[in-house]
Protein backbone atom coordinates (compact mmCIF):
# COMPACT_ATOMS: atom_id res chain seq x y z
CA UNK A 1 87.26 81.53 100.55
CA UNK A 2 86.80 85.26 100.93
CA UNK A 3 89.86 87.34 101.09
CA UNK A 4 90.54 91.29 101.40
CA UNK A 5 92.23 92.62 98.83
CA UNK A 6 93.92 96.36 99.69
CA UNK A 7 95.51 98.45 97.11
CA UNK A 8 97.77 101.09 97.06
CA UNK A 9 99.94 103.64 94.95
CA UNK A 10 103.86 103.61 95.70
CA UNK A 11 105.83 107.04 95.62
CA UNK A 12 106.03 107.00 92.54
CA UNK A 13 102.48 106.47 91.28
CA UNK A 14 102.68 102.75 90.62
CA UNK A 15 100.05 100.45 91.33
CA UNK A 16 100.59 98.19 94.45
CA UNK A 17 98.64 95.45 96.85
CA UNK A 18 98.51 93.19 99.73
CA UNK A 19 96.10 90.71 100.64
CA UNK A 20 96.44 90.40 104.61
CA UNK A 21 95.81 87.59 106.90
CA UNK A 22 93.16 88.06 108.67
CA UNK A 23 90.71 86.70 110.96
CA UNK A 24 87.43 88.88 110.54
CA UNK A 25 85.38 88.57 107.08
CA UNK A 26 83.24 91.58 107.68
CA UNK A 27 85.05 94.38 108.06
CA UNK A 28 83.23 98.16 107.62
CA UNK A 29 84.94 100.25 104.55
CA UNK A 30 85.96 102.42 108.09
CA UNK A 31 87.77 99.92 109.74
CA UNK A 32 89.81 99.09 106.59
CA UNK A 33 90.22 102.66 105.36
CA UNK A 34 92.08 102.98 108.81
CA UNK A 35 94.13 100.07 108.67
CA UNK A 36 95.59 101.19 105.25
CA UNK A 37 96.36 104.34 106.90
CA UNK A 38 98.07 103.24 109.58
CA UNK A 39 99.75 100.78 107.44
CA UNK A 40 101.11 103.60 105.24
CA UNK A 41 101.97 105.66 108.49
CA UNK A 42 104.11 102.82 110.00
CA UNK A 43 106.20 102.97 106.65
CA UNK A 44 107.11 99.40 107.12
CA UNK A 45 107.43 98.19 103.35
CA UNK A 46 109.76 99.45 101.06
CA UNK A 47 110.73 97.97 97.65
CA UNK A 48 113.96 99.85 95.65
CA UNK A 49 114.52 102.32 98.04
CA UNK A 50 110.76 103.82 97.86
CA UNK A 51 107.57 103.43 100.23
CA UNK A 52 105.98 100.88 98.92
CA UNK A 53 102.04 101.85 100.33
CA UNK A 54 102.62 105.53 100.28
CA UNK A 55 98.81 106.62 99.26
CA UNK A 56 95.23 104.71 99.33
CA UNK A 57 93.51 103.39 95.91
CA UNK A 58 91.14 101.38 97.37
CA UNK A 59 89.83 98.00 98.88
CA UNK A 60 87.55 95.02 97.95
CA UNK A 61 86.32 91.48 99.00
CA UNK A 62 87.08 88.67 97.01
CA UNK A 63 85.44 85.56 96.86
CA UNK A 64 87.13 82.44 95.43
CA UNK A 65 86.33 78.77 95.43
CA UNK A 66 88.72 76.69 96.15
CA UNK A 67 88.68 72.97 94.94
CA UNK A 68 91.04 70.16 96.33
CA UNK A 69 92.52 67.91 94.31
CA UNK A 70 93.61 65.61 96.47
């Protein structure tokens, strides 16, 4: 399973990420770099009263194996 992996500084430096839904594997760095800023522009998320997503850190493909168990 490959999964995108964004990550983000709150207002007040902290470390922060989401790991979307999506449909399309093969994003360009471009097309994420611009979701993340429109994500941060939309100032949707906030956690204790601060911006959650408030600058870019950076973003990264993950691949993990999943194995059922039953």
């Amino acid at each position: 399973m490959k999964l995108l992996k964004m990550y983000f500084f709150n207002e007040d430096g902290q470390p922060t990420s989401i790991i979307p839904r999506i449909e399309h594997k093969n994003l360009t760095a471009e097309q994420v770099r611009l979701f993340m800023e429109q994500l941060i522009e939309l100032e949707l998320f906030y956690h204790k009263g601060q911006q959650k997503f408030a600058t870019i850190d950076k973003a990264k493909y993950v691949d993990t194996k999943v194995t059922h168990l039953f």
